[in-house]
N, C-alpha and C. Protein backbone atom coordinates (compact mmCIF):
# COMPACT_ATOMS: atom_id res chain seq x y z
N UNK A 1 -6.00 -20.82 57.18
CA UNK A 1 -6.58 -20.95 58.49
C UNK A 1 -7.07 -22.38 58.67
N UNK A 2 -6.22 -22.43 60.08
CA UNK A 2 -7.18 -24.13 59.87
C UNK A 2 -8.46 -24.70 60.88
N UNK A 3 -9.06 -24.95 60.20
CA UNK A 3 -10.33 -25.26 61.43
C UNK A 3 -10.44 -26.71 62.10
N UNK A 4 -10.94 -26.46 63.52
CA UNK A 4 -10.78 -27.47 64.15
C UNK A 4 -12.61 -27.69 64.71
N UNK A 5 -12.54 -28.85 65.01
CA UNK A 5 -13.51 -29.37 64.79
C UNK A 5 -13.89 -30.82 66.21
N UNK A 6 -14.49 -30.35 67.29
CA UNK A 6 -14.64 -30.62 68.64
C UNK A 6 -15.77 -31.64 68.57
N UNK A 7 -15.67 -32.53 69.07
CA UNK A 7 -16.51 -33.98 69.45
C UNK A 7 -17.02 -33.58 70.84
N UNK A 8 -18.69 -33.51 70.93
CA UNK A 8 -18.81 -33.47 72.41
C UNK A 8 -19.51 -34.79 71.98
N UNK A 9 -18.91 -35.66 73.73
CA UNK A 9 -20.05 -36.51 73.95
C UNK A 9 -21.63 -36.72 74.35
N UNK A 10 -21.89 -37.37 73.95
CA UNK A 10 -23.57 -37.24 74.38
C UNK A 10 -23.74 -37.06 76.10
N UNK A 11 -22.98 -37.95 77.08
CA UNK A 11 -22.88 -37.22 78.37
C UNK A 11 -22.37 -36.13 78.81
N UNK A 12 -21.64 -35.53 78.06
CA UNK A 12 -21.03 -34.14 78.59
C UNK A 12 -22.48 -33.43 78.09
N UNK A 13 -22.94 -33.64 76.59
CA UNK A 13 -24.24 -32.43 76.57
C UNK A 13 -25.35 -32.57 77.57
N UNK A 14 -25.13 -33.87 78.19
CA UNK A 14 -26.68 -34.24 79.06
C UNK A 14 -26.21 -33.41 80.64
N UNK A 15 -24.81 -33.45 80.84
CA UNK A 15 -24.24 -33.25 81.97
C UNK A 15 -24.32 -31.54 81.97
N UNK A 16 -23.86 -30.81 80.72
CA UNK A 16 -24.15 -29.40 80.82
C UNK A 16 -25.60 -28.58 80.80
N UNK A 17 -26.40 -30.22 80.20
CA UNK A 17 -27.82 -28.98 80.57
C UNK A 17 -28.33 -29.55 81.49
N UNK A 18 -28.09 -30.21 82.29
CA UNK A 18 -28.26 -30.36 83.54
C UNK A 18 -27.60 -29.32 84.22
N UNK A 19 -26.83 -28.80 84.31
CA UNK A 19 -26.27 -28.06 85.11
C UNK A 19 -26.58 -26.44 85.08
N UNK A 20 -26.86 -26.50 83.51
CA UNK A 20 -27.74 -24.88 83.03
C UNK A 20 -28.89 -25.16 83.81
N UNK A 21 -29.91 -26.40 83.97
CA UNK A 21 -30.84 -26.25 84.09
C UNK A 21 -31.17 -25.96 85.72
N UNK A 22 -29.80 -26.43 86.79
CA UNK A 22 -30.14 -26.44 87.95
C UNK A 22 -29.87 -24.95 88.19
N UNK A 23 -29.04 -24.59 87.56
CA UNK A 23 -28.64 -22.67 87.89
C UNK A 23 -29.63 -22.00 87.27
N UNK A 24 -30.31 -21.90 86.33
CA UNK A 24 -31.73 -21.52 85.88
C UNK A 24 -32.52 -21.61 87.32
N UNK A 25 -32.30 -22.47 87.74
CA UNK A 25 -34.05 -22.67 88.42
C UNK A 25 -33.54 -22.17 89.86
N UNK A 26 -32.11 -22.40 90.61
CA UNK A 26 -31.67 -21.61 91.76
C UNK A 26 -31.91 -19.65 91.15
N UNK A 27 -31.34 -19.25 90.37
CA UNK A 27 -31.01 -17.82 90.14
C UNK A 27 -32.88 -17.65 89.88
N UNK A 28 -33.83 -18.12 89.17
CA UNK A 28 -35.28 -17.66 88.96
C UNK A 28 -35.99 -17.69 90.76
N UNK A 29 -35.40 -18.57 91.42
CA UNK A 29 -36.05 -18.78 92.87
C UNK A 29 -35.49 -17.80 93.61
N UNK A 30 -34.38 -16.82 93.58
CA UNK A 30 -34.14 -15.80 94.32
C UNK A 30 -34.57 -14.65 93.46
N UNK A 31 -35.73 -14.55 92.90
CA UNK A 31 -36.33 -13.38 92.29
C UNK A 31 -37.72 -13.33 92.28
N UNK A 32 -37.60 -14.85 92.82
CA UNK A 32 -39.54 -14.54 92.61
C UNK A 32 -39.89 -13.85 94.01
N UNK A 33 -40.56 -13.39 93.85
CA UNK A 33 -41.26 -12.68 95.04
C UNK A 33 -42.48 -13.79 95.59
N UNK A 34 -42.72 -13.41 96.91
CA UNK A 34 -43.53 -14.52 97.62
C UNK A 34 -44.84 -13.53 97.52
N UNK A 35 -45.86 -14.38 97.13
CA UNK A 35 -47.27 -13.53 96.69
C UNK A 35 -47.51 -12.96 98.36
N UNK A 36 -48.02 -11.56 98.19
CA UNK A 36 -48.39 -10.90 99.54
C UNK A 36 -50.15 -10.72 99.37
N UNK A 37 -51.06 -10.93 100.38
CA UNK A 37 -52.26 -11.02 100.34
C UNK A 37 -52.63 -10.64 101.73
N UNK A 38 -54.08 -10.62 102.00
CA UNK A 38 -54.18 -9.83 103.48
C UNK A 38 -55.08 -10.86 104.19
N UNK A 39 -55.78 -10.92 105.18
CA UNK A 39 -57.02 -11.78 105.66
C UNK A 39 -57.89 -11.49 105.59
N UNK A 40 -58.89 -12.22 105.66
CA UNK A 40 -60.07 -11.81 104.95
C UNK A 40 -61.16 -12.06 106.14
N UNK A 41 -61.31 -11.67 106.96
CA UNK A 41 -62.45 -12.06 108.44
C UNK A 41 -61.87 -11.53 109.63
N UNK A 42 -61.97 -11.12 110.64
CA UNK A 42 -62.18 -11.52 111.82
C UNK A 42 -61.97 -12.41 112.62
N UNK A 43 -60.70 -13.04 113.49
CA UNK A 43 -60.89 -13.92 114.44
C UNK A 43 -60.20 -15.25 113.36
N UNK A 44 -59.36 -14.77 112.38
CA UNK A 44 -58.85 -15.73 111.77
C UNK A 44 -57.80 -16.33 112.04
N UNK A 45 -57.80 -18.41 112.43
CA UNK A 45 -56.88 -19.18 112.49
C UNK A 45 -55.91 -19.08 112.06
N UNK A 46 -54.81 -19.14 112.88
CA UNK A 46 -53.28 -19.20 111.79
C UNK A 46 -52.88 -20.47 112.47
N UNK A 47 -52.78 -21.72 111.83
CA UNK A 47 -52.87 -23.24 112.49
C UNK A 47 -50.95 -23.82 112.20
N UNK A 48 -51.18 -24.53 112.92
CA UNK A 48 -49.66 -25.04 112.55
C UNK A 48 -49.13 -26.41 111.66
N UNK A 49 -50.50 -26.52 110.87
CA UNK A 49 -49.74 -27.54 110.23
C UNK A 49 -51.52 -26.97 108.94
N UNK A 50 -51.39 -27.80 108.05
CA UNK A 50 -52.45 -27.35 106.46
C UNK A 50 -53.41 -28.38 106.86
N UNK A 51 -54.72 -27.80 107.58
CA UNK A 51 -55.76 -28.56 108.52
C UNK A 51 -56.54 -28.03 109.81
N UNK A 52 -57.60 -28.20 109.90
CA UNK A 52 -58.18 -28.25 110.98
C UNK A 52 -57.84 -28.94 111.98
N UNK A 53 -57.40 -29.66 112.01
CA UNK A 53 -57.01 -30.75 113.35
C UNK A 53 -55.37 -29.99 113.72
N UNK A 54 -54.55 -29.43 113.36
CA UNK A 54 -53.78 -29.05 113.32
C UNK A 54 -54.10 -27.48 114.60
N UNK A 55 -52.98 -27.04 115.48
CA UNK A 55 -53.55 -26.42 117.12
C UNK A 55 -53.38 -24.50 116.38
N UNK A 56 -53.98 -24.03 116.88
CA UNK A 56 -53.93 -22.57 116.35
C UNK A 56 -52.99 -22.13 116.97
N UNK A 57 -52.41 -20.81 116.46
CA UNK A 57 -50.69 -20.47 116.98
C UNK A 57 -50.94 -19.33 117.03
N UNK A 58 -52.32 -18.53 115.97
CA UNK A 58 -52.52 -16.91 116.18
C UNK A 58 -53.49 -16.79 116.03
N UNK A 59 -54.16 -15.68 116.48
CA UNK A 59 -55.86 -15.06 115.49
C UNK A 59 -55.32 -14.34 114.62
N UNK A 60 -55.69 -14.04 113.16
CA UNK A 60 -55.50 -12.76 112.88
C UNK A 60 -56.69 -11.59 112.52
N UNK A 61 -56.50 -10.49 112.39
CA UNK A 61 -57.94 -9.93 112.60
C UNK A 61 -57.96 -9.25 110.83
N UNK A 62 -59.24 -9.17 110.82
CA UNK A 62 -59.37 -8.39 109.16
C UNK A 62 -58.14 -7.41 108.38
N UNK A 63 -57.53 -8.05 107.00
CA UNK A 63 -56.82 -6.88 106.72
C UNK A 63 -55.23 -6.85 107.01
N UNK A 64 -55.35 -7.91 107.66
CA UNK A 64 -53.90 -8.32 108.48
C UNK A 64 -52.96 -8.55 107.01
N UNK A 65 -51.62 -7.82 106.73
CA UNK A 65 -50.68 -8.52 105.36
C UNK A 65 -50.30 -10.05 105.92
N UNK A 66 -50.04 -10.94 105.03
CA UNK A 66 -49.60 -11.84 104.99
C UNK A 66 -48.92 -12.04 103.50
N UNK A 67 -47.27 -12.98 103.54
CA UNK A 67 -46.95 -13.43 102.53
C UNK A 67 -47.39 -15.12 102.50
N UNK A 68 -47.43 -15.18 101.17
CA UNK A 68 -47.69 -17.38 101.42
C UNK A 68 -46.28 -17.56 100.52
N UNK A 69 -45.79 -18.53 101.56
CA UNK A 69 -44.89 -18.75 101.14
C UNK A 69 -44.71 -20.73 100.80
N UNK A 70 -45.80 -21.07 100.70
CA UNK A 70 -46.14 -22.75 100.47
C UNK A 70 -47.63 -22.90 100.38
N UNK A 71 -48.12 -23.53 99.60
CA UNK A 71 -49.43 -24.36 99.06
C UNK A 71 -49.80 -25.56 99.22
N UNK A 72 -50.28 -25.85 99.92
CA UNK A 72 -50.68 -27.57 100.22
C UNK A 72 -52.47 -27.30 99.73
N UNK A 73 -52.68 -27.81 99.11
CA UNK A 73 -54.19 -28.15 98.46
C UNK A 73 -54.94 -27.33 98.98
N UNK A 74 -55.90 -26.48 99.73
CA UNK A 74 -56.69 -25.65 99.84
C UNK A 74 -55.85 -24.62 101.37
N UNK A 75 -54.87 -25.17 101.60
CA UNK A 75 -54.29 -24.50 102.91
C UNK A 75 -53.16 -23.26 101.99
N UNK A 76 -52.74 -22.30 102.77
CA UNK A 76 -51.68 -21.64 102.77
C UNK A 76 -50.37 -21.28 103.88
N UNK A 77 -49.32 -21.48 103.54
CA UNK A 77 -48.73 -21.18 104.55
C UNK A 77 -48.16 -20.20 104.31
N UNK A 78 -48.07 -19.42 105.23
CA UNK A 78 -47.82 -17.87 105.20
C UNK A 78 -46.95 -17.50 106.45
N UNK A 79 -46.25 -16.15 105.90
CA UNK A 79 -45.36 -15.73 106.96
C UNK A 79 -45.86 -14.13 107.43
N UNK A 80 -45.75 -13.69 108.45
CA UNK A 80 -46.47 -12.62 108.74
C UNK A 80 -45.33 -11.18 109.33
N UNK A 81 -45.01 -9.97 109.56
CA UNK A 81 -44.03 -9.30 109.24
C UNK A 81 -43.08 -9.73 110.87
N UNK A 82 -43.36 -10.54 111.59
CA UNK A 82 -42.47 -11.01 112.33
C UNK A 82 -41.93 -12.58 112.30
N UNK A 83 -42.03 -12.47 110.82
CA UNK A 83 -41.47 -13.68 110.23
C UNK A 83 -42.13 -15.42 111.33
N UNK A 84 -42.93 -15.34 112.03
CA UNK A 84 -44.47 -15.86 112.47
C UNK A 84 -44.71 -16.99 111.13
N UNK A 85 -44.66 -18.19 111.15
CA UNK A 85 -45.37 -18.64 110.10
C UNK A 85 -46.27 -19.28 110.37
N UNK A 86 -47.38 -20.07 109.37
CA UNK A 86 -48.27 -21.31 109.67
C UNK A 86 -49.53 -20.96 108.55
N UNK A 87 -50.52 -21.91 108.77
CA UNK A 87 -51.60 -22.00 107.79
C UNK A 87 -52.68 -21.77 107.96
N UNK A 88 -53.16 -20.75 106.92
CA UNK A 88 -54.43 -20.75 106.55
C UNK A 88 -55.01 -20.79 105.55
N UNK A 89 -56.70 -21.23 105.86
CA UNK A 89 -57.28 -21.94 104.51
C UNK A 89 -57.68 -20.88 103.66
N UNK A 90 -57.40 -21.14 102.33
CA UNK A 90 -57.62 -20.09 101.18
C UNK A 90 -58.59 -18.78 101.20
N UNK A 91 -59.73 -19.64 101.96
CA UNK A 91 -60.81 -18.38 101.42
C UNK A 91 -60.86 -17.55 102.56
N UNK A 92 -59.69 -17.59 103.42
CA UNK A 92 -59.50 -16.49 104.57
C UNK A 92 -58.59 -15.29 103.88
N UNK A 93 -58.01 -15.55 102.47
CA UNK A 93 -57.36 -14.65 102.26
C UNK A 93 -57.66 -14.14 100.99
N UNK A 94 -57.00 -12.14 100.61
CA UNK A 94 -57.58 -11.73 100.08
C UNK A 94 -56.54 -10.91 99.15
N UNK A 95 -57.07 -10.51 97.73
CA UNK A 95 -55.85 -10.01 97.21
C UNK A 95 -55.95 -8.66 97.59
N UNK A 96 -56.83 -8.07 98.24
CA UNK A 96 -56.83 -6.71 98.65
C UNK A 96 -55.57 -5.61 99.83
N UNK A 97 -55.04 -4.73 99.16
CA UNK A 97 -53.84 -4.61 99.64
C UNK A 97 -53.60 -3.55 100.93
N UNK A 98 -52.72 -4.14 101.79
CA UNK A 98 -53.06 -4.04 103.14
C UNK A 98 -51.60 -3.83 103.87
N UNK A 99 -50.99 -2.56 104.68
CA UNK A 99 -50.16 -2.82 105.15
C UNK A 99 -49.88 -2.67 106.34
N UNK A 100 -48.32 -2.89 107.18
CA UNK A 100 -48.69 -2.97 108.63
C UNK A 100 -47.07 -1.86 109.03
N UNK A 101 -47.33 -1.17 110.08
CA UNK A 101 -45.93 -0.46 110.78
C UNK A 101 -45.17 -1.53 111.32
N UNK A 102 -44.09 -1.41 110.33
CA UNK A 102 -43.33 -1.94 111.22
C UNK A 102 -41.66 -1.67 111.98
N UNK A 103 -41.79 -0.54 111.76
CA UNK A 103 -40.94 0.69 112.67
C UNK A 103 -41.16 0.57 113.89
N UNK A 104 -39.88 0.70 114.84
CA UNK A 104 -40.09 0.85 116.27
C UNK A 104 -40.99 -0.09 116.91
N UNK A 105 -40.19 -1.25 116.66
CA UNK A 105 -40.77 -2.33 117.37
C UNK A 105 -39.72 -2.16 118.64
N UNK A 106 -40.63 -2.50 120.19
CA UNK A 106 -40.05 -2.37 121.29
C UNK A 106 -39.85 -1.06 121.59
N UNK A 107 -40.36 -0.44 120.95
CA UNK A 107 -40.39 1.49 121.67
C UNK A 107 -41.64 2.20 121.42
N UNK A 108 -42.02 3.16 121.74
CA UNK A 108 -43.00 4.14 122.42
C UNK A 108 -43.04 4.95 121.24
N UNK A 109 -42.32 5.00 120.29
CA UNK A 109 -42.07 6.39 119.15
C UNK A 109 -43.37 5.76 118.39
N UNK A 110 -44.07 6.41 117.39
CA UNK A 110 -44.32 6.43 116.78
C UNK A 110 -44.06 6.97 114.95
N UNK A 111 -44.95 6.53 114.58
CA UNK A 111 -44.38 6.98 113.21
C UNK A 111 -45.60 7.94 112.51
N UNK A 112 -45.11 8.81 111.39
CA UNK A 112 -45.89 9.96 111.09
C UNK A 112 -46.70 9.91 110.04
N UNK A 113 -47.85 10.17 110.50
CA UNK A 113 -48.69 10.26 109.33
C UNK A 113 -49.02 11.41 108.60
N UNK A 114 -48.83 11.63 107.09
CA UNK A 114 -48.95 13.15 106.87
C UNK A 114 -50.12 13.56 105.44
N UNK A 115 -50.07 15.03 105.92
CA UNK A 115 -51.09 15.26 104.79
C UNK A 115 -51.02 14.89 102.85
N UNK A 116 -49.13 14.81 102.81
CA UNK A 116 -48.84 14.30 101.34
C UNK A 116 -48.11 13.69 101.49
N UNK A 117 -47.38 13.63 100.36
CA UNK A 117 -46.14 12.10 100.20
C UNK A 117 -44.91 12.89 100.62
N UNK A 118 -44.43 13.23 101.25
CA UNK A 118 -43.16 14.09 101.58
C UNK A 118 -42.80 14.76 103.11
N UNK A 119 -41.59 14.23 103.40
CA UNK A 119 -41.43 14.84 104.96
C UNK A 119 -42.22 17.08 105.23
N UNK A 120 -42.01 17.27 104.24
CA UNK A 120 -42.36 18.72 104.04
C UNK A 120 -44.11 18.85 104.03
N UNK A 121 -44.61 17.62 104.58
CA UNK A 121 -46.13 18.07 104.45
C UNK A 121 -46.57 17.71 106.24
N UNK A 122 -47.31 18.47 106.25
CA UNK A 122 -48.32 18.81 107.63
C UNK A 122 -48.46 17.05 108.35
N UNK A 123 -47.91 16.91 109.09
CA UNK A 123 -48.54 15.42 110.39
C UNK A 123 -49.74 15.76 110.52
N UNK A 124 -50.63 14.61 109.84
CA UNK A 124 -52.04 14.44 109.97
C UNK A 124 -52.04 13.25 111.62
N UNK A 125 -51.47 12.85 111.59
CA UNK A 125 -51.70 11.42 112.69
C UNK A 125 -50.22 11.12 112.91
N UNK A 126 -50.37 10.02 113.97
CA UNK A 126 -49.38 8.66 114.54
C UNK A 126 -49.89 7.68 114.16
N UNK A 127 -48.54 6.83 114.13
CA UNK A 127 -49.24 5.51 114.04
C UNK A 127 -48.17 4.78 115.22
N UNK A 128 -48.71 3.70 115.60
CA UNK A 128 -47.32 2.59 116.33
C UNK A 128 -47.17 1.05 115.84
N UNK A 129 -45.83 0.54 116.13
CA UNK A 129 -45.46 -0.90 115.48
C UNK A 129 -47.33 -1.48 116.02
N UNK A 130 -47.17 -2.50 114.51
CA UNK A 130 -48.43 -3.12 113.97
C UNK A 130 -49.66 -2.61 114.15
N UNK A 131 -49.58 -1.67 113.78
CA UNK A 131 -50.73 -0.91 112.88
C UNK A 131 -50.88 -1.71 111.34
N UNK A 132 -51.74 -1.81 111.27
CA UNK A 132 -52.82 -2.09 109.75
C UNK A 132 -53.46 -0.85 109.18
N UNK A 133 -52.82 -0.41 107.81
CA UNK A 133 -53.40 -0.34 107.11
C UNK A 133 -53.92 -0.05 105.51
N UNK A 134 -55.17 0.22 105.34
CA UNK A 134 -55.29 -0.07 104.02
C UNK A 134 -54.41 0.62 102.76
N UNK A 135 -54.01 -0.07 101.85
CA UNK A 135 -53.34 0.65 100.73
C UNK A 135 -54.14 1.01 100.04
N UNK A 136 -53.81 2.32 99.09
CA UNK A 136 -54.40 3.38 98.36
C UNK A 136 -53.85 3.30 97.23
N UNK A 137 -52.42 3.86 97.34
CA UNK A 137 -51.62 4.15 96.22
C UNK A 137 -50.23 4.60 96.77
N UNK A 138 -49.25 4.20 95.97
CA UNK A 138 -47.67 4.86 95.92
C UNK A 138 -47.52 5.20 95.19
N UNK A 139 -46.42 6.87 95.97
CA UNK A 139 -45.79 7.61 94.87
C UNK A 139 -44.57 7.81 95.36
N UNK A 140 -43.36 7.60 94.64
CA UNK A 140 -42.23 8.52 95.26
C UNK A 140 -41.64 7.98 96.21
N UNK A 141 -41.70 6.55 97.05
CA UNK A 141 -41.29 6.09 98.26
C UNK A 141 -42.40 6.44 99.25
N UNK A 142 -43.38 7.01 99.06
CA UNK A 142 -44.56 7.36 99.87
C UNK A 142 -45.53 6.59 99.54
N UNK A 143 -46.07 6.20 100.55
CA UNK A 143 -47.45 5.00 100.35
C UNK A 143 -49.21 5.79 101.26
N UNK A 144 -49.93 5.98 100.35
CA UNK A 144 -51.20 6.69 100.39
C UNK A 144 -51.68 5.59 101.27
N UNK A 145 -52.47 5.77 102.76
CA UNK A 145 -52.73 4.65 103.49
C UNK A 145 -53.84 5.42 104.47
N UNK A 146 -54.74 4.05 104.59
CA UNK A 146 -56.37 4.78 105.09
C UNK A 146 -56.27 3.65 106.63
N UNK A 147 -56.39 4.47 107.58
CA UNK A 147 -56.57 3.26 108.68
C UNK A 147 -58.54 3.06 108.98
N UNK A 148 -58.60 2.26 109.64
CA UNK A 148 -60.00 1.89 109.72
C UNK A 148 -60.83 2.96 110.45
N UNK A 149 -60.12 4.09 111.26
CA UNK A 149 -60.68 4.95 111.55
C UNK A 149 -61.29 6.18 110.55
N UNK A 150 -60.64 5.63 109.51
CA UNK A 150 -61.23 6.71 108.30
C UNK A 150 -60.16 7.62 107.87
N UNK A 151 -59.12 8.01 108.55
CA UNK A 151 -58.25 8.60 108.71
C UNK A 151 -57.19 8.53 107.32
N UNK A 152 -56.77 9.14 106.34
CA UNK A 152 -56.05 8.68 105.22
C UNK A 152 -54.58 10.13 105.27
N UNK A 153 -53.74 9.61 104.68
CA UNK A 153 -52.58 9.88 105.08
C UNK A 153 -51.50 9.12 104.36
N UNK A 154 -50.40 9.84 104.60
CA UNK A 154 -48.96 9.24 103.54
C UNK A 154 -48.09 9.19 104.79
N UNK A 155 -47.15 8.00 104.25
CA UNK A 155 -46.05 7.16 104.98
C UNK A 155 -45.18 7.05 104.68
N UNK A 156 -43.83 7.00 104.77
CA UNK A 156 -42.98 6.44 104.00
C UNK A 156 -42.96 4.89 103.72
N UNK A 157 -43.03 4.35 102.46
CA UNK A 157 -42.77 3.25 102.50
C UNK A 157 -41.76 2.45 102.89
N UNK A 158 -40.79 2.68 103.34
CA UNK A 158 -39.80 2.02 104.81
C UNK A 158 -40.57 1.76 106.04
N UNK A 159 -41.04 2.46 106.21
CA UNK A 159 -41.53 2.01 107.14
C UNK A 159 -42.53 1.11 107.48
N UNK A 160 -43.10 0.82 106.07
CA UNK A 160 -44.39 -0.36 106.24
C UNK A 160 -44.01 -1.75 105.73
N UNK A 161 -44.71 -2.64 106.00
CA UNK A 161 -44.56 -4.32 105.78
C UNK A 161 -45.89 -4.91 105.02
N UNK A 162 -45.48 -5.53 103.60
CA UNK A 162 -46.63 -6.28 103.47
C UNK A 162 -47.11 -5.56 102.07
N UNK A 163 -46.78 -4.59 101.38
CA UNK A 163 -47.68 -4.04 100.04
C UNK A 163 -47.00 -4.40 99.25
């Protein structure tokens, strides 16, 4: 048997891990998930640029999901479930988990709120597109969810944005 015996050059090895290294870092960036967090106040700025001087574009109100999808020094920029972006400052947001309807946008239907995790349990409530609210727990494709009226109830998780 005869063995053969391959010369790489020092630029071909610099040239291939360069090239491992750029497909590493494309294939890890379509997996990371964009951190999801909620607001944290009342009457909160969503500005259009990472700043106060920068013109407000939304309020958002307590509890609201938001993803951040960029970091500039104490700002966040975030996208909201109508893909809505812009910035707010850190300590407006919260890791407390929070979600929103987002079924039947542009129609009158509502969506069902029920006594367990399963189409086979009793409609406790309605809800309609952008509703907020609080997360509990998931089981099963069903998401345990409390609205501010006190009211607690299961959803399908399709139908919500933001947990």
């Amino acid at each position: 048997m005869k063995t053969m015996h391959y010369k790489i050059s020092e630029t071909k090895i610099l040239k291939i891990s360069f090239i491992v290294f750029v497909v590493t870092i494309f294939f890890s960036t379509l997996f990371v998930r964009a951190e999801t967090l909620s607001i944290k106040g009342d009457k909160v700025n969503l500005r259009t640029g990472p700043g106060i001087d920068y013109s407000v574009k939304w309020e958002y109100g307590d509890g609201f999901p938001v993803q951040v999808i960029e970091k500039k020094g104490d700002w966040r920029k975030v996208k909201d479930f109508e893909n809505d972006t812009g910035w707010v400052y850190k300590s407006f947001l919260s890791s407390s988990l929070f979600a929103i309807v987002k079924a039947n946008k542009d129609s009158d239907q509502k969506i069902n709120i029920r006594k367990g995790p399963g189409t086979d349990n009793k409609i406790i409530g309605k809800a309609c597109y952008g509703v907020v609210f609080k997360i509990l727990r998931n089981k099963s494709g069903w998401v345990e969810v409390q609205h501010e009226s006190g009211l607690i109830g299961w959803v399908s998780s399709h139908l919500l944005w933001g947990y």
